[in-house]
N, C-alpha and C. Protein backbone atom coordinates (compact mmCIF):
# COMPACT_ATOMS: atom_id res chain seq x y z
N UNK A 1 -8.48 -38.29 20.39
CA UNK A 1 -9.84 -38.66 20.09
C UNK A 1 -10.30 -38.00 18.79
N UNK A 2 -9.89 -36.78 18.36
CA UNK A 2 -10.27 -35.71 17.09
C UNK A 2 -9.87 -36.57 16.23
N UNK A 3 -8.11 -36.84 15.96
CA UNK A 3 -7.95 -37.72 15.28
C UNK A 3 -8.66 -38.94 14.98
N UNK A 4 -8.94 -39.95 15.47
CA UNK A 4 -9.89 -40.91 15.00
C UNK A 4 -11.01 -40.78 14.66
N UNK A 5 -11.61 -39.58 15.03
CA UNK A 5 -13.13 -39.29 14.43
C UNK A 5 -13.12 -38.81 12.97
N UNK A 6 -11.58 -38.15 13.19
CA UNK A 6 -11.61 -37.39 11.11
C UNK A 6 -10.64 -38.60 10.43
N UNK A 7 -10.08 -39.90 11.28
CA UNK A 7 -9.77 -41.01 10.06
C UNK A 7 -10.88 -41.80 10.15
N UNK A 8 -11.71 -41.58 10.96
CA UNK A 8 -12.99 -42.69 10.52
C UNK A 8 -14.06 -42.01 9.49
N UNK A 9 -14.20 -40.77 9.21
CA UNK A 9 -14.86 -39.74 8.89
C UNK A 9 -13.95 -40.39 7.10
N UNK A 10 -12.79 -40.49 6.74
CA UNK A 10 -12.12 -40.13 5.72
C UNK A 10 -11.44 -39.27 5.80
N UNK A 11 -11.32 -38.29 6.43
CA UNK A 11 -11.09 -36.81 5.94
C UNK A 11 -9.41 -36.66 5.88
N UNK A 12 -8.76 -37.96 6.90
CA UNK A 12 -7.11 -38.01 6.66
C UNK A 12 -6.27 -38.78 5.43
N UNK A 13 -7.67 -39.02 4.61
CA UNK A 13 -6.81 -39.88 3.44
C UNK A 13 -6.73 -38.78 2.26
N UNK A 14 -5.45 -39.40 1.44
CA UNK A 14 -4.93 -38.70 0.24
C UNK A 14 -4.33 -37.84 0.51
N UNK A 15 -3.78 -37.60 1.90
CA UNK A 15 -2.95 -36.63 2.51
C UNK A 15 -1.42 -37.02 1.78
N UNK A 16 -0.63 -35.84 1.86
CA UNK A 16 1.13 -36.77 1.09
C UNK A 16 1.84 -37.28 2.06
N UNK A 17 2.31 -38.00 1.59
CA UNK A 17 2.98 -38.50 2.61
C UNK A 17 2.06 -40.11 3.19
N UNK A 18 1.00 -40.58 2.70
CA UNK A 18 -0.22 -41.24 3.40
C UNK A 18 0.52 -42.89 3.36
N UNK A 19 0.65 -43.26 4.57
CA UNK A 19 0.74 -44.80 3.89
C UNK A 19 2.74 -45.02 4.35
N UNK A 20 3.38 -44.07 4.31
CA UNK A 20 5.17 -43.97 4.51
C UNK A 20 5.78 -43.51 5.73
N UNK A 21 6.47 -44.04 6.60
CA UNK A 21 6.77 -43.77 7.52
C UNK A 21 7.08 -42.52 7.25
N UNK A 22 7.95 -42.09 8.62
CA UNK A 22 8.04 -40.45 9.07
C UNK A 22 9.53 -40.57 8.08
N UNK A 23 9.70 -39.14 7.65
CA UNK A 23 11.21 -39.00 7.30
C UNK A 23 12.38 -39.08 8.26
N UNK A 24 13.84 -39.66 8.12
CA UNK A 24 14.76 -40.33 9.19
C UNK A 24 15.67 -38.50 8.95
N UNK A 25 15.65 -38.30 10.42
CA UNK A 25 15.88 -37.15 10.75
C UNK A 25 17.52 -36.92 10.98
N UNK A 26 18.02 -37.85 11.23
CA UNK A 26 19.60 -38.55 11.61
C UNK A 26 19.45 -38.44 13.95
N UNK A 27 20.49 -38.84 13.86
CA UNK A 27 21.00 -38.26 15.36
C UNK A 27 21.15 -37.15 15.62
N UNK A 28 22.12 -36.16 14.63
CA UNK A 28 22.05 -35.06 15.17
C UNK A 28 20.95 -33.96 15.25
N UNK A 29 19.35 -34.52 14.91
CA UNK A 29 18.39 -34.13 15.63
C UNK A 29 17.66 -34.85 16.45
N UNK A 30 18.05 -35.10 17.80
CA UNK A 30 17.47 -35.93 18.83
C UNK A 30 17.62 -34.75 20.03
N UNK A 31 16.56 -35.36 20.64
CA UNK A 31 16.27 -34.27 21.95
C UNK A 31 16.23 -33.07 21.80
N UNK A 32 16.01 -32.32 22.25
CA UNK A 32 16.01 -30.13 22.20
C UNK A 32 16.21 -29.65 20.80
N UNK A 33 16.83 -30.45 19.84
CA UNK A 33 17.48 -30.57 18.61
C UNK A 33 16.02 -30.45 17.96
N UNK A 34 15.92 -32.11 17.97
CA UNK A 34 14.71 -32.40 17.12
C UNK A 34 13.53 -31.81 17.67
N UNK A 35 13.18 -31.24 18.87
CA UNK A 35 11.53 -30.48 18.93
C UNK A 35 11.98 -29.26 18.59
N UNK A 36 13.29 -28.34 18.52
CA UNK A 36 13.14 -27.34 17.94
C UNK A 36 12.99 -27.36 16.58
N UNK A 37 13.44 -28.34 15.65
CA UNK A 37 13.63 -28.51 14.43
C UNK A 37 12.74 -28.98 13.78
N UNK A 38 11.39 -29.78 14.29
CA UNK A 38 9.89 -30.25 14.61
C UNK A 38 9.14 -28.63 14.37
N UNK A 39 9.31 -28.01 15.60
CA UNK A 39 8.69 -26.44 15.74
C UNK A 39 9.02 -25.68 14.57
N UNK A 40 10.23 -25.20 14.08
CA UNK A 40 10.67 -24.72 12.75
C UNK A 40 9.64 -24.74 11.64
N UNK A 41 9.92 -26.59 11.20
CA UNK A 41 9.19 -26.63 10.23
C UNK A 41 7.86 -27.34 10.44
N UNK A 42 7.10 -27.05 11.45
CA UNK A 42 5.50 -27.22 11.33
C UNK A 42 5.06 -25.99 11.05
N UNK A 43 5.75 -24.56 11.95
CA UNK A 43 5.44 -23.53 12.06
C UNK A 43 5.83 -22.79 10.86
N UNK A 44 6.14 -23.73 9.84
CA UNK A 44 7.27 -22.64 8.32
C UNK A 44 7.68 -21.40 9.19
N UNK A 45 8.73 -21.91 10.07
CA UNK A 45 9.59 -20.63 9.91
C UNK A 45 10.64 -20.64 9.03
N UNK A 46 10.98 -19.32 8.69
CA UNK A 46 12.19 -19.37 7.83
C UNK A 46 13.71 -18.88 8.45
N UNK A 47 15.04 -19.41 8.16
CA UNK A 47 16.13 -18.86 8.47
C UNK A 47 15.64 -17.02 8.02
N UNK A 48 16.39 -16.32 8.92
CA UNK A 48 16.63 -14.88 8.51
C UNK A 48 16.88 -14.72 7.02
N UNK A 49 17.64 -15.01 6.81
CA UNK A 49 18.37 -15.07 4.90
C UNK A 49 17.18 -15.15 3.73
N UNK A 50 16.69 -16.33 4.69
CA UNK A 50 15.42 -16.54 3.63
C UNK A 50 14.60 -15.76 3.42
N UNK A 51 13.97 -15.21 4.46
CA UNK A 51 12.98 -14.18 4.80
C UNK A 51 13.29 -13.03 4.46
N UNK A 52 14.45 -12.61 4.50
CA UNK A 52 15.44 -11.41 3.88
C UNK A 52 14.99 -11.13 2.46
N UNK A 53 15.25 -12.27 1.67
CA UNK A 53 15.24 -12.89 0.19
C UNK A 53 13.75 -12.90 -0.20
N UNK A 54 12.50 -13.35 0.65
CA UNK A 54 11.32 -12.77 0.28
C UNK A 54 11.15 -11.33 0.27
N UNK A 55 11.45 -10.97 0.95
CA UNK A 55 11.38 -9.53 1.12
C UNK A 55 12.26 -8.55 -0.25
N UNK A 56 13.40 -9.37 -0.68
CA UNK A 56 14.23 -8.45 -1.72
C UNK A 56 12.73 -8.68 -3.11
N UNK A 57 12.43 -10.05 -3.02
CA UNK A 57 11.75 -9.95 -4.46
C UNK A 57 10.64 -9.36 -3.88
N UNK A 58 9.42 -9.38 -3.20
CA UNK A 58 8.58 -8.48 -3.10
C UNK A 58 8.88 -6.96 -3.13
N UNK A 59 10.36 -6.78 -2.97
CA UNK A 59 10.61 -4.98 -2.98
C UNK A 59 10.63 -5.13 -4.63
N UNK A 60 11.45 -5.70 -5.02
CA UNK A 60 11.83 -5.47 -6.59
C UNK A 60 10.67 -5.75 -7.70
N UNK A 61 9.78 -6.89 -6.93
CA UNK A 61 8.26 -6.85 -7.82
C UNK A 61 7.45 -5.08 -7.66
N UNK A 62 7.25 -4.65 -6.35
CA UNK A 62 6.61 -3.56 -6.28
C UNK A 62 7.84 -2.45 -6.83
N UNK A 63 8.60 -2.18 -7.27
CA UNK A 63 9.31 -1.65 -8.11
C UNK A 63 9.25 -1.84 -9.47
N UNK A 64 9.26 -2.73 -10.08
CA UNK A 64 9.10 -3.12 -10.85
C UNK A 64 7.72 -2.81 -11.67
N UNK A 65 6.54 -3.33 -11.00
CA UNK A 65 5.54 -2.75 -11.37
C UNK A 65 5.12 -1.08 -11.16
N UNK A 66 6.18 -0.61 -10.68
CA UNK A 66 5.96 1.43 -10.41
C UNK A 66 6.28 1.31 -11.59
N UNK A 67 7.84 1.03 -12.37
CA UNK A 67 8.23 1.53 -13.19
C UNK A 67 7.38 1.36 -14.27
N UNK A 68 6.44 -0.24 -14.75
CA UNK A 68 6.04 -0.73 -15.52
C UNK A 68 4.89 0.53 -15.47
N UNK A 69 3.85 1.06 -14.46
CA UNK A 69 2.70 1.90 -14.36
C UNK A 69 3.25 3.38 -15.46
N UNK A 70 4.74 3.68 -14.81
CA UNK A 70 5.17 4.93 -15.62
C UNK A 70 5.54 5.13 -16.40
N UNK A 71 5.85 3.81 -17.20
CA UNK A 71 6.20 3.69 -18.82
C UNK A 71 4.66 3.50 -19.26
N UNK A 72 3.80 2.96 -19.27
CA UNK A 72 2.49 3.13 -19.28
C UNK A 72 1.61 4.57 -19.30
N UNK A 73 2.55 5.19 -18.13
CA UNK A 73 2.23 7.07 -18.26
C UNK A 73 2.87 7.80 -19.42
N UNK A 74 4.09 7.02 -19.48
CA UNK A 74 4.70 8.12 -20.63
C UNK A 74 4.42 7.76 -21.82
N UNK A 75 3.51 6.70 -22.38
CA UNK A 75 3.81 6.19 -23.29
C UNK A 75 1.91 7.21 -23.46
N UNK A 76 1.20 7.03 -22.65
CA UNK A 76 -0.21 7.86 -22.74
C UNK A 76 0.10 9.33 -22.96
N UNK A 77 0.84 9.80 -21.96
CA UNK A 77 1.33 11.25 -22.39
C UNK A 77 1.58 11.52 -23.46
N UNK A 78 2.34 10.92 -24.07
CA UNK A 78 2.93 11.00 -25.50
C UNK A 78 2.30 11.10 -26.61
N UNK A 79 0.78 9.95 -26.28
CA UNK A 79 -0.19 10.22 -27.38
C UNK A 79 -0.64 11.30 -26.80
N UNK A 80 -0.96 11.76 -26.05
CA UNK A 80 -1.75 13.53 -25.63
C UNK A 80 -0.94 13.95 -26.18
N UNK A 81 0.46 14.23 -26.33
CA UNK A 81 1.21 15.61 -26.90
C UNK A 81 0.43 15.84 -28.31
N UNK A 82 0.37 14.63 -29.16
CA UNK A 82 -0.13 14.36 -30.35
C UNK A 82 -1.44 15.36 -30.72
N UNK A 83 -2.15 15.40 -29.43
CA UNK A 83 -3.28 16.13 -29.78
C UNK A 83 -3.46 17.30 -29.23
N UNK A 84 -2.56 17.83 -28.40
CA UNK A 84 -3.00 19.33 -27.93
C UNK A 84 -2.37 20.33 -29.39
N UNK A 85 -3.15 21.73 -28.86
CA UNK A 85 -2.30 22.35 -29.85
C UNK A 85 -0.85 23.14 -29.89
N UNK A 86 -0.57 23.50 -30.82
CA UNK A 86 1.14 23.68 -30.77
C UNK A 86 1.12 24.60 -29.33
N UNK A 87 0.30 25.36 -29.31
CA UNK A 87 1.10 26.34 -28.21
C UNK A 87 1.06 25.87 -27.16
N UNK A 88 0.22 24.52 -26.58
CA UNK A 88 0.49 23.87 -25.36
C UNK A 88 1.89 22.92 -25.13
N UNK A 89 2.27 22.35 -26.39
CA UNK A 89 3.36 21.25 -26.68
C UNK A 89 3.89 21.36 -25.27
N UNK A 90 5.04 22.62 -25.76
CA UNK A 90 6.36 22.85 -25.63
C UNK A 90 6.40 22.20 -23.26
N UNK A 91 5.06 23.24 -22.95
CA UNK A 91 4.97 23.31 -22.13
C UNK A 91 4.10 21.71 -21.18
N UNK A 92 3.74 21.58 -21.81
CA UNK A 92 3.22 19.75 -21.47
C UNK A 92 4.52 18.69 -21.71
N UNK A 93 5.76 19.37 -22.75
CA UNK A 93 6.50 18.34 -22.98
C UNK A 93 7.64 18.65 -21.66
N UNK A 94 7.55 19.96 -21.21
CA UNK A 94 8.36 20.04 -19.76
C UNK A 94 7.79 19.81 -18.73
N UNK A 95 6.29 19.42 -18.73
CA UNK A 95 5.81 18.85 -17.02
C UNK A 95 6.13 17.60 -17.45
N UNK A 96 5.90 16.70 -18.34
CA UNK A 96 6.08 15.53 -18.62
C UNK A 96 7.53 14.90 -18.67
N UNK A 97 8.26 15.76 -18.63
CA UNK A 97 9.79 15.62 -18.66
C UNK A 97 10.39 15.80 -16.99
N UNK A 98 9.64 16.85 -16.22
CA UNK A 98 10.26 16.85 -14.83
C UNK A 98 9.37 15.79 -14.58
N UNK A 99 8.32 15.60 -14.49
CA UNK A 99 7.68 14.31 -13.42
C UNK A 99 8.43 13.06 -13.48
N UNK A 100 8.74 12.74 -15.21
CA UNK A 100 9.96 11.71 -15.47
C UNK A 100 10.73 11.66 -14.83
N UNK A 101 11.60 12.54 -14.67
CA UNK A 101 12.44 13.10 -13.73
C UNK A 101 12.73 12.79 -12.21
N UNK A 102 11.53 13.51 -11.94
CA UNK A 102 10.94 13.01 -10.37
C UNK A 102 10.91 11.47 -10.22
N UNK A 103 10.06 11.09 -10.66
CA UNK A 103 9.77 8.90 -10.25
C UNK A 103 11.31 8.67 -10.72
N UNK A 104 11.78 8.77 -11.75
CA UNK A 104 13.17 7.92 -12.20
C UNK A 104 14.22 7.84 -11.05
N UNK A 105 13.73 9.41 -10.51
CA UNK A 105 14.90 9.52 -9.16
C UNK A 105 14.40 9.12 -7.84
N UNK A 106 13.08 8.46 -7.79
CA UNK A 106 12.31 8.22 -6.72
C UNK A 106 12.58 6.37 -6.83
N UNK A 107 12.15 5.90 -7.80
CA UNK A 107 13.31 4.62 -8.16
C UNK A 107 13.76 4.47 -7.81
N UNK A 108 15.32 5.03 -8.93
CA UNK A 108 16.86 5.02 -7.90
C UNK A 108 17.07 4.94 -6.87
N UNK A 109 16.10 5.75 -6.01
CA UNK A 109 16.60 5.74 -4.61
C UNK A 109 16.12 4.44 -4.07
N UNK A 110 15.18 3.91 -4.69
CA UNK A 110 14.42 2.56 -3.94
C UNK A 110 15.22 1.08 -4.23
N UNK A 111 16.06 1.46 -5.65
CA UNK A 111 16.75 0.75 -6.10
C UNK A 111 18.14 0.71 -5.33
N UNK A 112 18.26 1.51 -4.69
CA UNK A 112 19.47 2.16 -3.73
C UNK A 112 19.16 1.32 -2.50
N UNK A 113 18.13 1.20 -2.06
CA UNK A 113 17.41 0.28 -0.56
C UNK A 113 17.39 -0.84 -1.32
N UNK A 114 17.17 -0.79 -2.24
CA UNK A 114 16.96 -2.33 -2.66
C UNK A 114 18.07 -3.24 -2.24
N UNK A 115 19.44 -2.39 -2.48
CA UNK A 115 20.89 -3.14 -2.82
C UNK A 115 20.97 -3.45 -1.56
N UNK A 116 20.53 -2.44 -0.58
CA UNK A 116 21.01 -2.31 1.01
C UNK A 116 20.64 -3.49 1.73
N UNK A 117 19.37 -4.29 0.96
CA UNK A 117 18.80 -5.28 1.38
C UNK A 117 19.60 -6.27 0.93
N UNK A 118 19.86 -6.36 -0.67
CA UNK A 118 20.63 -6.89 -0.83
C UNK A 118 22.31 -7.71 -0.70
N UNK A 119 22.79 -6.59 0.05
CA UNK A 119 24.29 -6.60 0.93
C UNK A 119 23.75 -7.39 2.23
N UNK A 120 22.83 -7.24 2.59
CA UNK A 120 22.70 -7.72 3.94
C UNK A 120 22.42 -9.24 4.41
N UNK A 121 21.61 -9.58 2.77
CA UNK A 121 21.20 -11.07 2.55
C UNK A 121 22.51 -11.69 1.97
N UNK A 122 23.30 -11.36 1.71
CA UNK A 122 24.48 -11.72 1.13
C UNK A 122 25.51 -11.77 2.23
N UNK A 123 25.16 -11.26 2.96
CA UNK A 123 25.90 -11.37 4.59
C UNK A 123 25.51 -12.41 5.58
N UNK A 124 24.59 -12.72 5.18
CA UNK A 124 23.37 -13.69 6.14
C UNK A 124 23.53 -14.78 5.44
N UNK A 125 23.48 -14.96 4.05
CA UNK A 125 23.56 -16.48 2.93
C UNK A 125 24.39 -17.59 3.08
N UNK A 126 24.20 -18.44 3.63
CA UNK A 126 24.87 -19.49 4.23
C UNK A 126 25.75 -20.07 2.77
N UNK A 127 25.56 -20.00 1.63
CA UNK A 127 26.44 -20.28 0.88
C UNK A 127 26.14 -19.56 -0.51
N UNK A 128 28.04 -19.39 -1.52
CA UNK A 128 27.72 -18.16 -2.02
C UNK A 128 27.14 -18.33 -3.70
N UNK A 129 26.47 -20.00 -3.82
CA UNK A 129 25.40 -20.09 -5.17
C UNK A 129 24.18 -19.39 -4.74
N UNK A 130 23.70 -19.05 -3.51
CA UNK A 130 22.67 -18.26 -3.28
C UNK A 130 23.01 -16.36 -3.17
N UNK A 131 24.14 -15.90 -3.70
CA UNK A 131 24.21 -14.97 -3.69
C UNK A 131 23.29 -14.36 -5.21
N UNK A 132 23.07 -13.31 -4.81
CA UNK A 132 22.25 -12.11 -5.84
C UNK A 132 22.60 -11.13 -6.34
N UNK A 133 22.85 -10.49 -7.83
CA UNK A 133 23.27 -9.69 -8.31
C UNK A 133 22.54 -8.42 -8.06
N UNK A 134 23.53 -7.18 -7.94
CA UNK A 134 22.67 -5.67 -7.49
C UNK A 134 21.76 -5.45 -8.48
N UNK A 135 20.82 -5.03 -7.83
CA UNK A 135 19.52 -4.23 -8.90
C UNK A 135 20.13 -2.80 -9.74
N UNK A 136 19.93 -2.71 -10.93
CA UNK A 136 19.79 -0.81 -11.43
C UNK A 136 18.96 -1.08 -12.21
N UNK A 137 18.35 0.47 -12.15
CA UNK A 137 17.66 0.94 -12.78
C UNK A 137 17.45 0.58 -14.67
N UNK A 138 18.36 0.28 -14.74
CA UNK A 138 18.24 -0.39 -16.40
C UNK A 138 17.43 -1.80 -16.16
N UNK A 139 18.00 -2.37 -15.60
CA UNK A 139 17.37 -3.80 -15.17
C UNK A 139 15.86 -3.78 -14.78
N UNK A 140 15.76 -2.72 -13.65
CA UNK A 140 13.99 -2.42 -13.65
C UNK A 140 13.35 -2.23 -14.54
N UNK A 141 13.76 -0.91 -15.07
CA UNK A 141 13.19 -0.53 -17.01
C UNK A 141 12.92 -1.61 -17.15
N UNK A 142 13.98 -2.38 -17.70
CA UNK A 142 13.82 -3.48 -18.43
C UNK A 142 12.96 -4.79 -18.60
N UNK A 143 12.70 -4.67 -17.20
CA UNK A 143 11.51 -6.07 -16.94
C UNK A 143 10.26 -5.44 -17.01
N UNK A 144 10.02 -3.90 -16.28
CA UNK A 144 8.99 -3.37 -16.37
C UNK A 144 8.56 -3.06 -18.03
N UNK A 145 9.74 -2.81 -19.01
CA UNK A 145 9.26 -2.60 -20.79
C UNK A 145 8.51 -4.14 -20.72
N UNK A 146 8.97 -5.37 -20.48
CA UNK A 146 8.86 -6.66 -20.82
C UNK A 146 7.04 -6.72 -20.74
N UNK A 147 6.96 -6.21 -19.83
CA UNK A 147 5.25 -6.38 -18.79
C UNK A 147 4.25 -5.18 -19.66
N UNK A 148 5.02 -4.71 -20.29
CA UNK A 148 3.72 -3.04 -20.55
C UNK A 148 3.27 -3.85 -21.67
């Protein structure tokens, strides 16, 4: 009954698909087949692999943008060295050098989980043009220099 009140209303036109039968599903989705395969994709679920694979680029975007924030830090630090005076340098240029230090290796290690994710979706990937090359740390730099 909902239905006919929102196609008399308009509200079901210009929908895609409007006007073309249903897509031909074959035989080998009929019965238990086809309502699970119905459920799947009304509900966008995704295979594991897939979902795996969202998850690698959302890790490597929020990586990505750490690194991009701390080239952004070092590149501000750097103009401060410019202006303190000599006798602070030496000693601003060694906190600024361990904190480097610190995130680069706080990275790595994320870049280290990253791969772990990575091996695992590569285990799960139903075929191997969807395989993914390991993340390092040069490669992060690198997209994160691209973005600053």
């Amino acid at each position: 009954m909902r239905l006919r009140e929102l196609a008399e209303k308009g509200e079901l036109s210009g929908l895609p698909g409007e006007g073309q039968p249903f897509p031909q599903r074959g035989d080998d989705l009929s019965g238990d087949r086809w309502a699970a395969f119905h459920i799947l994709s009304n509900e966008k679920v995704l295979p594991a692999w897939a979902e795996l694979r969202h998850e690698i680029d959302a890790s490597a975007a929020r990586l990505v943008a750490r690194a991009r924030r701390h080239l952004a830090w070092l590149s501000a630090r750097d103009a401060d060295l410019h202006s303190l005076p000599a006798e602070r340098i030496v000693e601003a240029r060694a906190t600024t050098h361990a904190t480097d230090q610190r995130v680069r290796s706080q990275i790595g290690a994320a870049v280290a989980e990253l791969n772990q994710l990575v091996e695992r979706y590569e285990v799960a990937v139903p075929v191997e043009s969807l395989q993914m090359p390991r993340f390092t740390m040069d490669r992060i730099f690198a997209s994160a220099a691209e973005q600053v």
